[in-house]
N, C-alpha and C. Protein backbone atom coordinates (compact mmCIF):
# COMPACT_ATOMS: atom_id res chain seq x y z
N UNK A 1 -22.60 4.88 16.68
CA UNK A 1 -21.59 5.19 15.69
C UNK A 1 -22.24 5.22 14.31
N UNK A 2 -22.01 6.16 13.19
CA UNK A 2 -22.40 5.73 12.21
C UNK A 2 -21.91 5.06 11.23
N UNK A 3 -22.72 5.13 9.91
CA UNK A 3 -22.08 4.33 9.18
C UNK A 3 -21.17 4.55 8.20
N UNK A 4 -20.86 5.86 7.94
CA UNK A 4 -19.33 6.29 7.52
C UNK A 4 -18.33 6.31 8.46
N UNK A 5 -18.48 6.33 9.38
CA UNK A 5 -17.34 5.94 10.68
C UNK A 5 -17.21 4.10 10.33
N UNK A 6 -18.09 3.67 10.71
CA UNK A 6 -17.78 2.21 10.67
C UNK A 6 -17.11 1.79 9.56
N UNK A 7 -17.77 2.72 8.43
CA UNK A 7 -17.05 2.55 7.42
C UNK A 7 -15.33 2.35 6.91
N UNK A 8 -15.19 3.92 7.39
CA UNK A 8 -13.97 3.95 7.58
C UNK A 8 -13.48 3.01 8.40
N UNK A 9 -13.50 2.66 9.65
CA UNK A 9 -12.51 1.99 10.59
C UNK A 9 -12.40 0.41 9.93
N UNK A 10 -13.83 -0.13 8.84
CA UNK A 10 -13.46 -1.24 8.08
C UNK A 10 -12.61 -0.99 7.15
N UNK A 11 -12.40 -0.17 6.49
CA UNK A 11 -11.47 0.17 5.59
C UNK A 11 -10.33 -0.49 5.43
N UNK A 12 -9.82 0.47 7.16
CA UNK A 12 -8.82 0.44 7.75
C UNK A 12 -8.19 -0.96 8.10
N UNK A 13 -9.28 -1.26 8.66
CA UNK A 13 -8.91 -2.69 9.42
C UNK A 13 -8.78 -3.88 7.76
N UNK A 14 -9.28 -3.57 6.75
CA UNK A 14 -8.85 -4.59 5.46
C UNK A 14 -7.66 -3.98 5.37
N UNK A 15 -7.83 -2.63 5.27
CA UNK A 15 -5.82 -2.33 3.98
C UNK A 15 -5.16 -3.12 5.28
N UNK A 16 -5.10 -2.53 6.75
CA UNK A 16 -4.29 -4.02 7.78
C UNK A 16 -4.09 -5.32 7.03
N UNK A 17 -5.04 -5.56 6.99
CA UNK A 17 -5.04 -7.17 6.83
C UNK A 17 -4.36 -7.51 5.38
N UNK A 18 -4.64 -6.90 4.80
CA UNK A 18 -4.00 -7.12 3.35
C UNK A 18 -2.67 -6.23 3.35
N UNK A 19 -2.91 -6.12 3.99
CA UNK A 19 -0.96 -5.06 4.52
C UNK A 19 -0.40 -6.63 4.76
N UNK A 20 -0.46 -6.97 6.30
CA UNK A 20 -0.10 -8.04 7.21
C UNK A 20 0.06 -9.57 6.32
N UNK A 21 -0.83 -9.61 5.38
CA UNK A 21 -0.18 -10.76 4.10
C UNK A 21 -0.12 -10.62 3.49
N UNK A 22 0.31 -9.56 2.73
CA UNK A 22 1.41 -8.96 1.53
C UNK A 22 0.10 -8.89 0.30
N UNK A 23 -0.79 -8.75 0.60
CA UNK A 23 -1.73 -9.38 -0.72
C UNK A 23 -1.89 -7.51 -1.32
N UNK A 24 -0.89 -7.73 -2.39
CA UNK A 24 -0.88 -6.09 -3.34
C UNK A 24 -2.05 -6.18 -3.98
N UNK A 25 -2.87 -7.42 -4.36
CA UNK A 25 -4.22 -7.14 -5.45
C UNK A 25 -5.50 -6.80 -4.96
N UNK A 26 -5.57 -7.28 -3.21
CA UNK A 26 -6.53 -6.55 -2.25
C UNK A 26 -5.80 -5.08 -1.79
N UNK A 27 -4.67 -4.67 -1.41
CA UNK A 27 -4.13 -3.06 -1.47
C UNK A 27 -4.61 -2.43 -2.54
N UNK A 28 -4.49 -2.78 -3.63
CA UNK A 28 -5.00 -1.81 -4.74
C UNK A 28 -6.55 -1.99 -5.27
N UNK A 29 -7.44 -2.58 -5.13
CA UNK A 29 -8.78 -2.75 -4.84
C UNK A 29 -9.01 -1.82 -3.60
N UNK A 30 -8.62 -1.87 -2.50
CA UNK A 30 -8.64 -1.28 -1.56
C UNK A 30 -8.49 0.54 -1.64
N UNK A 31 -7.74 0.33 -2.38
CA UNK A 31 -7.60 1.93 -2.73
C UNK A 31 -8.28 2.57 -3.41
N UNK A 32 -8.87 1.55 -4.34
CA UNK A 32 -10.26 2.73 -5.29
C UNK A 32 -11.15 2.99 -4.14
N UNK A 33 -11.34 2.36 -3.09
CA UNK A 33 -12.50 2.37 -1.97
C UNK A 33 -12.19 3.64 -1.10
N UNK A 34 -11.40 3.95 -1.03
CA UNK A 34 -11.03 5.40 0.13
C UNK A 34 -11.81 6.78 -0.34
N UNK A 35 -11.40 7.12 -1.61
CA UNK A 35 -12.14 8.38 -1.97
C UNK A 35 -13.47 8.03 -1.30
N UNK A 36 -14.66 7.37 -2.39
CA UNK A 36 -15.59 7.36 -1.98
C UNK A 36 -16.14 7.45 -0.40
N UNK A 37 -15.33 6.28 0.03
CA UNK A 37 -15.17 6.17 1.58
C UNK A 37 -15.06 7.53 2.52
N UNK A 38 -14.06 7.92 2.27
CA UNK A 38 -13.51 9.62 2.81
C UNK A 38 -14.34 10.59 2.22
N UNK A 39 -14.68 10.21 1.39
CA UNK A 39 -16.30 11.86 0.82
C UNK A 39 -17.51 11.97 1.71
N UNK A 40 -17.80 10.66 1.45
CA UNK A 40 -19.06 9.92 2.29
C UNK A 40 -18.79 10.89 3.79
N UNK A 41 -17.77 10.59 4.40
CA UNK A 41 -17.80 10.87 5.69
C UNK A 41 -17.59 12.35 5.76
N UNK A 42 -17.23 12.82 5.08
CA UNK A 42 -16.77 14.11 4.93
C UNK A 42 -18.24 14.63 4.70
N UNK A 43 -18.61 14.29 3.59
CA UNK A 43 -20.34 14.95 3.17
C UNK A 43 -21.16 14.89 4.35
N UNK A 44 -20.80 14.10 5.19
CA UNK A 44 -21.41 13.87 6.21
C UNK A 44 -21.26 14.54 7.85
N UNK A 45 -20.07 15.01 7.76
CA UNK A 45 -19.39 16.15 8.72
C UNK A 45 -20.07 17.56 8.29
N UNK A 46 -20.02 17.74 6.66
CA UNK A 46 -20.52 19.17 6.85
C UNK A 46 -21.72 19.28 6.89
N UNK A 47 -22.82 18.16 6.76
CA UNK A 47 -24.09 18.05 7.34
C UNK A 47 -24.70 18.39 8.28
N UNK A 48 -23.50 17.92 8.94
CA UNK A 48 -23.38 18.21 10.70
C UNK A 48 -24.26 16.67 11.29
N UNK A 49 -24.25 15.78 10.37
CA UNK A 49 -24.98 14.62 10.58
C UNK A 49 -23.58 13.68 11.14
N UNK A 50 -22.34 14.17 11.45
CA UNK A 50 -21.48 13.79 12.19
C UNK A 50 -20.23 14.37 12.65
N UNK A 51 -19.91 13.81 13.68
CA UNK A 51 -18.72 14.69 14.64
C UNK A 51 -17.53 14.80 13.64
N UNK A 52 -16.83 15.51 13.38
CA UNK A 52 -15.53 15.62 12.51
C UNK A 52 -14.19 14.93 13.29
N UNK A 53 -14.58 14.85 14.95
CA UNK A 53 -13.50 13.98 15.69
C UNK A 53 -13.11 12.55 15.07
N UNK A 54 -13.79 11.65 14.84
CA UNK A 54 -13.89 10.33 14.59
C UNK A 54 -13.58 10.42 13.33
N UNK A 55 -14.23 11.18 12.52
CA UNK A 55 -13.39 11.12 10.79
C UNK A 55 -12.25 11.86 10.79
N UNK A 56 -11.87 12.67 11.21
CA UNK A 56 -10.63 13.27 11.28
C UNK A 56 -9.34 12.06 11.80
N UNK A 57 -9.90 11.10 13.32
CA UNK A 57 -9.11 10.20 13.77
C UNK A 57 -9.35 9.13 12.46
N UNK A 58 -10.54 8.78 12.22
CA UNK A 58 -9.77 7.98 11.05
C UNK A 58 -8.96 7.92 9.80
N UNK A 59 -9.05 9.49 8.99
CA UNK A 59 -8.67 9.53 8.24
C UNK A 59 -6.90 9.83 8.61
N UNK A 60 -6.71 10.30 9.66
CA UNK A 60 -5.17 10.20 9.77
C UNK A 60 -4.78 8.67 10.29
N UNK A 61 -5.41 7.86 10.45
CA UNK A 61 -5.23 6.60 10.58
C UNK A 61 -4.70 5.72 9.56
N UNK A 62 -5.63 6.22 8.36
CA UNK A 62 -5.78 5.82 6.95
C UNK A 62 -4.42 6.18 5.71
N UNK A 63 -4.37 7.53 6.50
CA UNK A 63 -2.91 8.39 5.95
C UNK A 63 -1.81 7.80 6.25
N UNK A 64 -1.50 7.43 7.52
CA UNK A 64 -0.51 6.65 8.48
C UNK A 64 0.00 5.59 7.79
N UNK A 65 -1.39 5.15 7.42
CA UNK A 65 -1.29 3.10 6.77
C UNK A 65 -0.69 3.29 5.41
N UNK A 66 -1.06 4.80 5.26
CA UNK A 66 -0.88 4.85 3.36
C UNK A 66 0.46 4.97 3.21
N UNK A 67 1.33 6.15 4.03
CA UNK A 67 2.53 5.98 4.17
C UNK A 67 3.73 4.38 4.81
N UNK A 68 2.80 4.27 5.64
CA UNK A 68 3.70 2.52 5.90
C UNK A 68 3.47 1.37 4.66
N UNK A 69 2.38 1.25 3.75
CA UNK A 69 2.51 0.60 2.71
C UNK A 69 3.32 1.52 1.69
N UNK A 70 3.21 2.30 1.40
CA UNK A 70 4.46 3.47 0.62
C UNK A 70 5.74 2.87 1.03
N UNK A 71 6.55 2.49 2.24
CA UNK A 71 7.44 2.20 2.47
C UNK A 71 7.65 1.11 2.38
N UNK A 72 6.72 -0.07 3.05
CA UNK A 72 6.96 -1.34 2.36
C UNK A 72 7.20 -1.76 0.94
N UNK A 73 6.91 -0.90 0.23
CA UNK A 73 6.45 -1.18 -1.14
C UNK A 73 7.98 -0.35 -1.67
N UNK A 74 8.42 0.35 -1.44
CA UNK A 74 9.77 1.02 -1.66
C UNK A 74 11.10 -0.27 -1.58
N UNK A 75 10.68 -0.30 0.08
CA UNK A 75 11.55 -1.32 0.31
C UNK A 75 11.65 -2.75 -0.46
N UNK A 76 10.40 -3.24 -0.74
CA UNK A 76 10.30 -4.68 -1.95
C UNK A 76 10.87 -4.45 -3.33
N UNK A 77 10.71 -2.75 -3.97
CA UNK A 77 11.34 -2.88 -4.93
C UNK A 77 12.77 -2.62 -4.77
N UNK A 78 13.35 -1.92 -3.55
CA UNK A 78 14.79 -1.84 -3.48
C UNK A 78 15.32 -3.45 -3.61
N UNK A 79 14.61 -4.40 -2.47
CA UNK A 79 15.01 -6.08 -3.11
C UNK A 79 14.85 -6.24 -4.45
N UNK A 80 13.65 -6.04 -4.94
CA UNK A 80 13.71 -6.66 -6.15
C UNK A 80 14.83 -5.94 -7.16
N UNK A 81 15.36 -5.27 -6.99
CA UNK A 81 16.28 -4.02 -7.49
C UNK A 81 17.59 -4.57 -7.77
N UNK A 82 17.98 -5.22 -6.40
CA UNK A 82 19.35 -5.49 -5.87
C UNK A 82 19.27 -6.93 -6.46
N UNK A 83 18.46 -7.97 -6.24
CA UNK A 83 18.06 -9.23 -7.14
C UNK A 83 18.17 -9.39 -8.38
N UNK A 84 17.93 -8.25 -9.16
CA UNK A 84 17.89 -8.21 -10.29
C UNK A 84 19.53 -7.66 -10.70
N UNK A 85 20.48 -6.83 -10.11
CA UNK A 85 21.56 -6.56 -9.80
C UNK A 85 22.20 -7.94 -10.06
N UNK A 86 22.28 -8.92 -9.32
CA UNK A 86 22.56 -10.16 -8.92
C UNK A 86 22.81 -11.11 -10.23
N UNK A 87 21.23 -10.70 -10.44
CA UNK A 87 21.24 -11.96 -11.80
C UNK A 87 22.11 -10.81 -13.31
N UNK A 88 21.71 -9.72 -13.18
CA UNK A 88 22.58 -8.89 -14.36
C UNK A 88 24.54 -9.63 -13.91
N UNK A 89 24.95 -9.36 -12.62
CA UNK A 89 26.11 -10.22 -12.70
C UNK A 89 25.94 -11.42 -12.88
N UNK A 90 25.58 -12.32 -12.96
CA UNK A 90 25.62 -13.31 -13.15
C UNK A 90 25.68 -14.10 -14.63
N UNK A 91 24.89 -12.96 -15.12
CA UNK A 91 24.74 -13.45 -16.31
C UNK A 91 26.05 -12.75 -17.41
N UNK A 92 26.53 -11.44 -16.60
CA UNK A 92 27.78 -10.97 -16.83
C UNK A 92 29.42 -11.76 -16.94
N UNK A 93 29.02 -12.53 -15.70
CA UNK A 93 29.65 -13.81 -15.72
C UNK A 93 29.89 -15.00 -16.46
N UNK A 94 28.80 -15.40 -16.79
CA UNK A 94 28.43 -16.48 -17.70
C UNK A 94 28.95 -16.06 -18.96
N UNK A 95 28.49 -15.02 -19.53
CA UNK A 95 29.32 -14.25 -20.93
C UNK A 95 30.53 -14.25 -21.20
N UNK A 96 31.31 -13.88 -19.92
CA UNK A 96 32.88 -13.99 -19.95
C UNK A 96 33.44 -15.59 -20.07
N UNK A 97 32.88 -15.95 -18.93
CA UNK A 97 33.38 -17.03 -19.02
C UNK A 97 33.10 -18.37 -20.53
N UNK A 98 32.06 -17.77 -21.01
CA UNK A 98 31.73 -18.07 -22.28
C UNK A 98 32.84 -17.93 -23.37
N UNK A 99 32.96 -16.97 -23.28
CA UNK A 99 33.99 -16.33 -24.26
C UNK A 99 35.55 -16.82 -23.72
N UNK A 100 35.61 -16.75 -22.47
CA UNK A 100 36.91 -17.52 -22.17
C UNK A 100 37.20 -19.02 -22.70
N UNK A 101 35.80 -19.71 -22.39
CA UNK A 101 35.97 -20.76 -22.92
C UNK A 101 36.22 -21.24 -24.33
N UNK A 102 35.67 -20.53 -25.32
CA UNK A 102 36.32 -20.66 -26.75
C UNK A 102 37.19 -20.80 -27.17
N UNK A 103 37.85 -19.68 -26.77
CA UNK A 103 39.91 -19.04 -27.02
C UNK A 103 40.69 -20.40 -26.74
């Protein structure tokens, strides 16, 4: 195997892992690493110094992961969204009842 293949499939296997415990400051470290990562292998396909099967399977691997953190990451800010919803009533609340209490 070489070593833009291996490459890639480590990639892969960190954004996992830093997927799997939420860690956003290794996801985005992680992401300056792909270009380079994906050129490498690519420069290396049209060399013909490697099969385009294995980078092709990884890079839709890579795509896959990119879209399921896209969605996780949608979904955390829809919570944080609705949370923040929460405390805007709340504090909507507190105002009134503020003002009720004066009168």
């Amino acid at each position: 195997m070489s070593n833009e293949v291996n490459d890639l499939r480590n990639l892969i296997e960190r954004f996992e892992t830093a997927r799997a415990q939420g860690d956003k400051e290794a996801l985005d470290a992680l992401n300056d690493e792909v270009r380079p990562c994906v050129n490498a292998a690519m420069t290396a396909v049209r060399e013909g110094r490697l099969d385009a099967a294995p980078v092709r399977d990884a890079t839709e691997r890579l795509q896959s992961l990119a879209g399921a953190i896209a969605v996780d990451a949608e979904a955390e800010r829809d919570a944080v969204a609705q949370e923040l919803k929460g405390v805007r009533r709340n504090q909507s609340a507190v105002k009134a009842y503020g003002t009720v209490e004066r009168k």
